[in-house]
PDB file of N, CA and C in Angstrom:
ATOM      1  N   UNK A   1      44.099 181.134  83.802  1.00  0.00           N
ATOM      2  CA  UNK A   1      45.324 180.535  83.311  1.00  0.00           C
ATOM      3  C   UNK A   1      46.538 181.139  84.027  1.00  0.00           C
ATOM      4  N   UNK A   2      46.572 182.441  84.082  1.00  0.00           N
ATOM      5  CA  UNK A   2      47.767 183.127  84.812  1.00  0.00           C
ATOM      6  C   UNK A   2      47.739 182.446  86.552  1.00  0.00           C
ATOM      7  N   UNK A   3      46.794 182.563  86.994  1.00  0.00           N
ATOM      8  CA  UNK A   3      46.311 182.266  88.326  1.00  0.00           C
ATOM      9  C   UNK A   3      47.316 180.244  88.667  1.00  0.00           C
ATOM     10  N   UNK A   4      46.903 179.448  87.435  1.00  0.00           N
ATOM     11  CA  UNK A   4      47.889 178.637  87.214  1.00  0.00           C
ATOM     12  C   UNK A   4      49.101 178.238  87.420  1.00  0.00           C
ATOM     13  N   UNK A   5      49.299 179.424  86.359  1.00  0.00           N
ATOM     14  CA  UNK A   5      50.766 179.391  86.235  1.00  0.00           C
ATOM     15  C   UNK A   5      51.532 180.154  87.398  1.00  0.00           C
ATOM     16  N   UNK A   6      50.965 180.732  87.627  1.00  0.00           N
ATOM     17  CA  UNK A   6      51.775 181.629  89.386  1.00  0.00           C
ATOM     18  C   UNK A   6      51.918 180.045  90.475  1.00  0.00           C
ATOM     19  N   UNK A   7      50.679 179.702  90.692  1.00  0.00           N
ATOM     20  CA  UNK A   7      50.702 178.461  91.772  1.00  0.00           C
ATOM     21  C   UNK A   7      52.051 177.785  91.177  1.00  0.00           C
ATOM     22  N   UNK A   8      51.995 177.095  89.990  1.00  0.00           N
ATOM     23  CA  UNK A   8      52.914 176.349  89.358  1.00  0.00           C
ATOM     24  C   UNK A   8      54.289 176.899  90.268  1.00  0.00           C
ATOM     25  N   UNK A   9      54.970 178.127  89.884  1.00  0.00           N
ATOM     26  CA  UNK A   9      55.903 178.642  90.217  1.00  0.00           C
ATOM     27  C   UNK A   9      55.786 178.541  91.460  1.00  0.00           C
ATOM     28  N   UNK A  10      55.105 179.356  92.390  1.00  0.00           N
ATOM     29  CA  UNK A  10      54.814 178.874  93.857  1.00  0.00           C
ATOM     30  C   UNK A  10      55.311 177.535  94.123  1.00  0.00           C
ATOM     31  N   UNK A  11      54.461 176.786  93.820  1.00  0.00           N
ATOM     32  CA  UNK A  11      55.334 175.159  94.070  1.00  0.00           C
ATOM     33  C   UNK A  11      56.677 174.720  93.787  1.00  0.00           C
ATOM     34  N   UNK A  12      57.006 175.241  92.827  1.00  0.00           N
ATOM     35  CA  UNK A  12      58.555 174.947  92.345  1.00  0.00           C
ATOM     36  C   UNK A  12      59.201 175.968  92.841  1.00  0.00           C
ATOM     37  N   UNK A  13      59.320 177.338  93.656  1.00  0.00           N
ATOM     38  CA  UNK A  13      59.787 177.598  93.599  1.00  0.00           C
ATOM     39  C   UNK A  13      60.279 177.213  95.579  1.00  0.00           C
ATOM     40  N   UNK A  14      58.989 176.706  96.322  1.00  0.00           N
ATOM     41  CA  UNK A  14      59.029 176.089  97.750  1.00  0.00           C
ATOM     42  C   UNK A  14      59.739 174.834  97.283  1.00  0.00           C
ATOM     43  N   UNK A  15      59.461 173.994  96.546  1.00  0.00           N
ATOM     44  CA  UNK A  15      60.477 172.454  96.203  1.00  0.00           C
ATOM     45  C   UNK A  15      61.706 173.286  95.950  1.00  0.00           C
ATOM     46  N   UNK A  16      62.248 173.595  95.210  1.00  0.00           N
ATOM     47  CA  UNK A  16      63.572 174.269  95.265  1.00  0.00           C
ATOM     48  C   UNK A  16      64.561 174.856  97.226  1.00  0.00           C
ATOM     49  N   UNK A  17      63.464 175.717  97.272  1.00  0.00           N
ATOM     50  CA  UNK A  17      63.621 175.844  98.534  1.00  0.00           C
ATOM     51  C   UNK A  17      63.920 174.876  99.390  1.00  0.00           C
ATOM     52  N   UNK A  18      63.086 173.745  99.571  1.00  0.00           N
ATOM     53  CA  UNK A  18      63.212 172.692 100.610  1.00  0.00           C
ATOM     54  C   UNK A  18      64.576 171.281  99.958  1.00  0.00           C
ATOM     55  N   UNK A  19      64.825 171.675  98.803  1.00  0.00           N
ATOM     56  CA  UNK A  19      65.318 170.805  97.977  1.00  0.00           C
ATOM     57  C   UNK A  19      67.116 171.583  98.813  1.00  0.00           C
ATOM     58  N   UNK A  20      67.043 172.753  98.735  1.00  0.00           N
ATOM     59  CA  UNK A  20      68.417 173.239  98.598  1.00  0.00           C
ATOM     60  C   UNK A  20      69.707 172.992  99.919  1.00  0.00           C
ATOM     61  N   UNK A  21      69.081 172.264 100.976  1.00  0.00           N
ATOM     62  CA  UNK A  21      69.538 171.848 101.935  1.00  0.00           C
ATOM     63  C   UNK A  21      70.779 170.429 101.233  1.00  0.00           C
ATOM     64  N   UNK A  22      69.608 169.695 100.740  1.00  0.00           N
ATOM     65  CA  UNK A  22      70.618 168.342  99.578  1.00  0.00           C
ATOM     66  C   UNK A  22      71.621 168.593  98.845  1.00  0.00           C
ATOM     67  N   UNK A  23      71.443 169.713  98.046  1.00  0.00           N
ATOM     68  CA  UNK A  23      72.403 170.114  97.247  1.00  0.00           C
ATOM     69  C   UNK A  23      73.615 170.410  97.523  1.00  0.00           C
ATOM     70  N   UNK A  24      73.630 171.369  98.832  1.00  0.00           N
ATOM     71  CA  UNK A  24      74.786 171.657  99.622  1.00  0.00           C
ATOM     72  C   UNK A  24      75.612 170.746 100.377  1.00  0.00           C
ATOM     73  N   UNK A  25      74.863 169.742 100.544  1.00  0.00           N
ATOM     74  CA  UNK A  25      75.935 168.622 100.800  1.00  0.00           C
ATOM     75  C   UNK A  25      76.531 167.502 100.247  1.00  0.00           C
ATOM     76  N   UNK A  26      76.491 168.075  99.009  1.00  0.00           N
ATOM     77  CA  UNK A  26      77.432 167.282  97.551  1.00  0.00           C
ATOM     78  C   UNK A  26      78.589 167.375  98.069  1.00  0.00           C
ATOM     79  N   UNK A  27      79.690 168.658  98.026  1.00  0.00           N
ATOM     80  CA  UNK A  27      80.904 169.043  98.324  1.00  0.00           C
ATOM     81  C   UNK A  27      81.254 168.525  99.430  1.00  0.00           C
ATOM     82  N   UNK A  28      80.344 168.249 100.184  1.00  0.00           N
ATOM     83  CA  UNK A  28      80.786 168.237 101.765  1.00  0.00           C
ATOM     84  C   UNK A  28      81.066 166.913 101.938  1.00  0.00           C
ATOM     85  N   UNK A  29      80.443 166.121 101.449  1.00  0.00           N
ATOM     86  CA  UNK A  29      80.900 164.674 101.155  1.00  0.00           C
ATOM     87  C   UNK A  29      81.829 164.217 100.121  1.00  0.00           C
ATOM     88  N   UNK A  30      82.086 164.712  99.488  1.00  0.00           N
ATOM     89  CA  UNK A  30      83.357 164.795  98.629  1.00  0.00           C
ATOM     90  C   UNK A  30      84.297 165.153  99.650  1.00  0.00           C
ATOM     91  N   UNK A  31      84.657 165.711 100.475  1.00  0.00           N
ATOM     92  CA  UNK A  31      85.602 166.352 101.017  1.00  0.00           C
ATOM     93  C   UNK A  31      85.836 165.318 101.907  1.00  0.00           C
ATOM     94  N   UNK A  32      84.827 164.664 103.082  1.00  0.00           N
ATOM     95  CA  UNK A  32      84.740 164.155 103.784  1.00  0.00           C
ATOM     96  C   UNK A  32      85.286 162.588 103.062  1.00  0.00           C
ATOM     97  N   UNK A  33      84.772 161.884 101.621  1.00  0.00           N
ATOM     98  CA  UNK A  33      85.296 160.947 100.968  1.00  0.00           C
ATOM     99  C   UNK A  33      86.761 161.172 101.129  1.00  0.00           C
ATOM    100  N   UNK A  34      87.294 162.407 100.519  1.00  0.00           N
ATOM    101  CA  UNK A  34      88.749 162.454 100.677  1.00  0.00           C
ATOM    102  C   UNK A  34      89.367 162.444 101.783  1.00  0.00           C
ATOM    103  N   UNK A  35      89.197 162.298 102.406  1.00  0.00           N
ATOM    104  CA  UNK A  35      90.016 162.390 104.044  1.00  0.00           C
ATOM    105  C   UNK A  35      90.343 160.764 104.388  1.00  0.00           C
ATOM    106  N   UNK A  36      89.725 159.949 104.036  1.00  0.00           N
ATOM    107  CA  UNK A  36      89.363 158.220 104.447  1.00  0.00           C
ATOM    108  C   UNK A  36      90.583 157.539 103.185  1.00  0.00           C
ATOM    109  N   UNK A  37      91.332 156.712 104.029  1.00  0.00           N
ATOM    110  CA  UNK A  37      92.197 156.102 103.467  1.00  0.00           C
ATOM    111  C   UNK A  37      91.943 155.074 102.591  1.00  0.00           C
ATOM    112  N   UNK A  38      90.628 154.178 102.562  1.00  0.00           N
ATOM    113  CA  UNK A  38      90.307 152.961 102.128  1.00  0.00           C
ATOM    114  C   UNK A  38      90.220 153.175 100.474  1.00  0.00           C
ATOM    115  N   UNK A  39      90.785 152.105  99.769  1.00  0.00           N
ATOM    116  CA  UNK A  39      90.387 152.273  98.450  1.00  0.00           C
ATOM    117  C   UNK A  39      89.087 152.143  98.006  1.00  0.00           C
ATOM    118  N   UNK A  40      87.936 151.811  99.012  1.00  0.00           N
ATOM    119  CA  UNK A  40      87.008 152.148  98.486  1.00  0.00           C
ATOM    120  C   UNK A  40      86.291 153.549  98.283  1.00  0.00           C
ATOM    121  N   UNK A  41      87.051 154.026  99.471  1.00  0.00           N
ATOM    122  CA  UNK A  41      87.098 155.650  99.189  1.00  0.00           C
ATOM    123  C   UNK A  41      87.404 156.512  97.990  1.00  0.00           C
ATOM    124  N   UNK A  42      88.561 156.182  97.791  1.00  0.00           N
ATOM    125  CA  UNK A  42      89.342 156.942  96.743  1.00  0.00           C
ATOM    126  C   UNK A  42      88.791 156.162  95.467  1.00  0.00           C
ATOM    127  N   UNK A  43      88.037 155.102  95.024  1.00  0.00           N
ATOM    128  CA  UNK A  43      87.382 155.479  93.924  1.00  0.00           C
ATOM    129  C   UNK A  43      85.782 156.512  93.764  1.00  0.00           C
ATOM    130  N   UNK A  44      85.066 156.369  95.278  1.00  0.00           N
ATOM    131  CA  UNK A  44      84.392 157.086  95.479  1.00  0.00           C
ATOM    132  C   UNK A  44      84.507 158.624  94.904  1.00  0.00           C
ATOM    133  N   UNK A  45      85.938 159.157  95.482  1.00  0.00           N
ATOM    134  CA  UNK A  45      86.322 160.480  95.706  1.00  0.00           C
ATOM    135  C   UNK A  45      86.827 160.702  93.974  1.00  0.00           C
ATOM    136  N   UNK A  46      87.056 159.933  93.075  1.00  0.00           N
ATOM    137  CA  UNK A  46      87.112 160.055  91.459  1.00  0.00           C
ATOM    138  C   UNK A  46      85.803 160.148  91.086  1.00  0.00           C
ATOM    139  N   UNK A  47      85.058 159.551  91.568  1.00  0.00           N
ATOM    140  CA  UNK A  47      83.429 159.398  91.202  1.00  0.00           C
ATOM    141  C   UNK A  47      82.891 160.889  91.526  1.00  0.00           C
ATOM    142  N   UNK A  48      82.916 161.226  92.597  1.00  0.00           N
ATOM    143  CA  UNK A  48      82.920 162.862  93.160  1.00  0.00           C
ATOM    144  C   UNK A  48      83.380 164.037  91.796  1.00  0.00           C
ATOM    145  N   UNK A  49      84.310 164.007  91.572  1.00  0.00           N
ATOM    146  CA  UNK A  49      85.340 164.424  91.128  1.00  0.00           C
ATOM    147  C   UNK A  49      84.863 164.433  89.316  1.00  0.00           C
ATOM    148  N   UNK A  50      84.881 163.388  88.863  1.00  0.00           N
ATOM    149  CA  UNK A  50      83.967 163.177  87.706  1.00  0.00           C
ATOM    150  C   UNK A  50      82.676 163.542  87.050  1.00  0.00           C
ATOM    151  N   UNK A  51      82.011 163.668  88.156  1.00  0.00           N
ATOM    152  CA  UNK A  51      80.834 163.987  88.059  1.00  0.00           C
ATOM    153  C   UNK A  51      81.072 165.629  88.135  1.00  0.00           C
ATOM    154  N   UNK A  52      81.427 166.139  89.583  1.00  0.00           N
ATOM    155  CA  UNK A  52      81.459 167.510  89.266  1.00  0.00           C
ATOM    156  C   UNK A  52      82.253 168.186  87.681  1.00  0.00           C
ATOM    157  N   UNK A  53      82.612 167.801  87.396  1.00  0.00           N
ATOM    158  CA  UNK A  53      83.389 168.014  86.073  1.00  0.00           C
ATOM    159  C   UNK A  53      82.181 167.783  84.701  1.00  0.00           C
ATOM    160  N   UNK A  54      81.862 166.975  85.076  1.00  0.00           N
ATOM    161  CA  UNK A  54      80.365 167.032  84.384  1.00  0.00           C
ATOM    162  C   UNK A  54      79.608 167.960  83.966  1.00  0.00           C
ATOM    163  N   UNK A  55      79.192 167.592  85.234  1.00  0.00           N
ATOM    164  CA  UNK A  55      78.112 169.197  85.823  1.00  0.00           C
ATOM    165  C   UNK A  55      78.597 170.405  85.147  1.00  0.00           C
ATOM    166  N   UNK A  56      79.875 171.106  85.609  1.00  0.00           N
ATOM    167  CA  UNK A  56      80.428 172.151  85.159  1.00  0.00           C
ATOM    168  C   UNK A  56      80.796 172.015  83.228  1.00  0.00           C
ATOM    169  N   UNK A  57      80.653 171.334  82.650  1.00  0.00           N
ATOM    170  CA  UNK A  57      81.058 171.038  81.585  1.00  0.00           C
ATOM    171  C   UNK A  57      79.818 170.885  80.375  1.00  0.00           C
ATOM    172  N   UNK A  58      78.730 170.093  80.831  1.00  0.00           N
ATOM    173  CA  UNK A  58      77.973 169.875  79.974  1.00  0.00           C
ATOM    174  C   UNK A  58      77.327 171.352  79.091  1.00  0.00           C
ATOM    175  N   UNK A  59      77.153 172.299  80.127  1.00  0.00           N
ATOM    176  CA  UNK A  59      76.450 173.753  79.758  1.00  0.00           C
ATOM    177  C   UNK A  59      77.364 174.247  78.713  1.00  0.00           C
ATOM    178  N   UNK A  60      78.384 174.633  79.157  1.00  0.00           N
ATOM    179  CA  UNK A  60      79.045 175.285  78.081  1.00  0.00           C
ATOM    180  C   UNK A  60      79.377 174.237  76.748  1.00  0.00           C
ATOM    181  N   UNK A  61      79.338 173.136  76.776  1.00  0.00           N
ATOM    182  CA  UNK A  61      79.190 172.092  75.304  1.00  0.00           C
ATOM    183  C   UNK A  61      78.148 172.282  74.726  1.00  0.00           C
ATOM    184  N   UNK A  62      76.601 172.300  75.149  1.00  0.00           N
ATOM    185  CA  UNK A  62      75.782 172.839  74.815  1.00  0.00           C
ATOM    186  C   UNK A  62      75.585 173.743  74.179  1.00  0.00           C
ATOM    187  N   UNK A  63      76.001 174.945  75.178  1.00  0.00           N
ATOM    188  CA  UNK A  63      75.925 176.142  74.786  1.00  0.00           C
ATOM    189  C   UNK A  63      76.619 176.314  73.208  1.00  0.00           C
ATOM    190  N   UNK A  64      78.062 176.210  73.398  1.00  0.00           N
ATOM    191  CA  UNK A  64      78.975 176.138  72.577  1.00  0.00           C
ATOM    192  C   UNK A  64      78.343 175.076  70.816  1.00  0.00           C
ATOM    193  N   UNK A  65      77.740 173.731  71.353  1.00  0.00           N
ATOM    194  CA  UNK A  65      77.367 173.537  69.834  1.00  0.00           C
ATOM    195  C   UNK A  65      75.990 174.464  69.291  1.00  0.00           C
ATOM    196  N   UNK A  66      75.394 174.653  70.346  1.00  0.00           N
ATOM    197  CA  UNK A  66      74.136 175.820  69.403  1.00  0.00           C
ATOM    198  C   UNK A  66      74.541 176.800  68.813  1.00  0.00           C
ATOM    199  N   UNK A  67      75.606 177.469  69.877  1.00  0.00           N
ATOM    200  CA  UNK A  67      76.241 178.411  68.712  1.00  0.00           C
ATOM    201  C   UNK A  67      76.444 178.326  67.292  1.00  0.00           C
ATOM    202  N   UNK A  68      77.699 176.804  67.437  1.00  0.00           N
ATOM    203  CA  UNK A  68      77.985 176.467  66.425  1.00  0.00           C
ATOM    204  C   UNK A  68      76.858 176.120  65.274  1.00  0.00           C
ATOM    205  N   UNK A  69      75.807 175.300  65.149  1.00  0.00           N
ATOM    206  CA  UNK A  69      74.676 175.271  64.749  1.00  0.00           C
ATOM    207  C   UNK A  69      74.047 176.307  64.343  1.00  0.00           C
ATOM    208  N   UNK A  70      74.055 177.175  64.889  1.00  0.00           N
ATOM    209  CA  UNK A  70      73.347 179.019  64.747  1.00  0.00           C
ATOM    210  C   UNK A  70      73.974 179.434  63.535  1.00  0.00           C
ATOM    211  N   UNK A  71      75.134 179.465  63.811  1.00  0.00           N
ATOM    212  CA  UNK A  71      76.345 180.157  63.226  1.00  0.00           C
ATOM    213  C   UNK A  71      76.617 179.463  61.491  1.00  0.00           C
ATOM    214  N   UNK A  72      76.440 178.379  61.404  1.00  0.00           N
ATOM    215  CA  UNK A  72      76.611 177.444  60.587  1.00  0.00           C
ATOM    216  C   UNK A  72      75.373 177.459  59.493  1.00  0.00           C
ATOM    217  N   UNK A  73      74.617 177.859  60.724  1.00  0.00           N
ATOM    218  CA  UNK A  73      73.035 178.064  59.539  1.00  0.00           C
ATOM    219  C   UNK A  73      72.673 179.647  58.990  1.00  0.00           C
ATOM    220  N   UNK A  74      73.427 180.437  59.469  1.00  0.00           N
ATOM    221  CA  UNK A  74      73.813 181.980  59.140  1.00  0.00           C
ATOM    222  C   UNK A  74      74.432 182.124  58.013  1.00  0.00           C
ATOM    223  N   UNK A  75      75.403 181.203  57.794  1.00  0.00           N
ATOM    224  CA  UNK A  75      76.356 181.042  56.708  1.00  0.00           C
ATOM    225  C   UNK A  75      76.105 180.551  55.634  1.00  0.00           C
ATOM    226  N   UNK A  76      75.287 178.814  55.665  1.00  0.00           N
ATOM    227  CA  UNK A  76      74.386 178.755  54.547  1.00  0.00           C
ATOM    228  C   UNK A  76      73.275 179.701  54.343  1.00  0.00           C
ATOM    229  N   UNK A  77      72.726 180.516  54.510  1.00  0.00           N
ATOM    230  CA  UNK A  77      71.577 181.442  54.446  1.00  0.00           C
ATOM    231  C   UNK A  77      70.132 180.594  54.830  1.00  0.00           C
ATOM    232  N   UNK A  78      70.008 179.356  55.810  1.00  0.00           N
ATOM    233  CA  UNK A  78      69.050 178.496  55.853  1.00  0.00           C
ATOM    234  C   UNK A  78      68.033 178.999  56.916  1.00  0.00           C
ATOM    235  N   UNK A  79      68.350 180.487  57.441  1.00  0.00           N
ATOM    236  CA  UNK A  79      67.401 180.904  58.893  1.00  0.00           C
ATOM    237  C   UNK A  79      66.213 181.339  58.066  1.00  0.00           C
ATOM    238  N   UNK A  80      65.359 181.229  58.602  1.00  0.00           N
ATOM    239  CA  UNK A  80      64.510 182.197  57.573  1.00  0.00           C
ATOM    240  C   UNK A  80      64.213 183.456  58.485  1.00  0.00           C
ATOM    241  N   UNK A  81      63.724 184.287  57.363  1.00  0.00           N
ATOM    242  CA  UNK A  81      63.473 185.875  56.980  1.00  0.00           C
ATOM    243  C   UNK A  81      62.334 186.216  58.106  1.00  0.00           C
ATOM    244  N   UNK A  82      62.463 187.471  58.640  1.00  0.00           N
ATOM    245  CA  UNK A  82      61.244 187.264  60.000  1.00  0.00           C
ATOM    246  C   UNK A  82      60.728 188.682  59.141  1.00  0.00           C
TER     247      UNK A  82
END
């Protein structure tokens, strides 16, 4: 089973690897969107723009309602006893 789960990681951790070339050229095309005068650009470059805001945003909402949730169930006394 361990023997498994190592390969597992092995694989995901080479897809990551080969994956990380894509990733890096998010920004770079955003940048490159912004430079181009056409309005089809500049809704592009909101689309860019939107999304990264996303990205950066969703984690800490997350984060932030489990807290809240955690916190909320601390208060009614509803966690149970370990």
């Amino acid at each position: 089973m361990r023997k498994r789960m190592f390969l597992q990681l092995v694989v995901l951790g080479l897809f990551i690897f080969v994956l990380a070339d894509a990733a890096w050229a998010c920004p770079n095309c955003k940048e490159a969107v912004a430079n181009q005068s056409s309005p089809e650009a500049a809704g592009m470059r909101d689309g860019y723009f939107w999304s990264i805001l996303l990205m950066l945003c969703v984690p800490f909402g997350l984060l932030g309602t489990g807290g809240f949730m955690i916190a909320r169930a601390v208060r009614r006394g509803a966690l149970p006893e370990f």
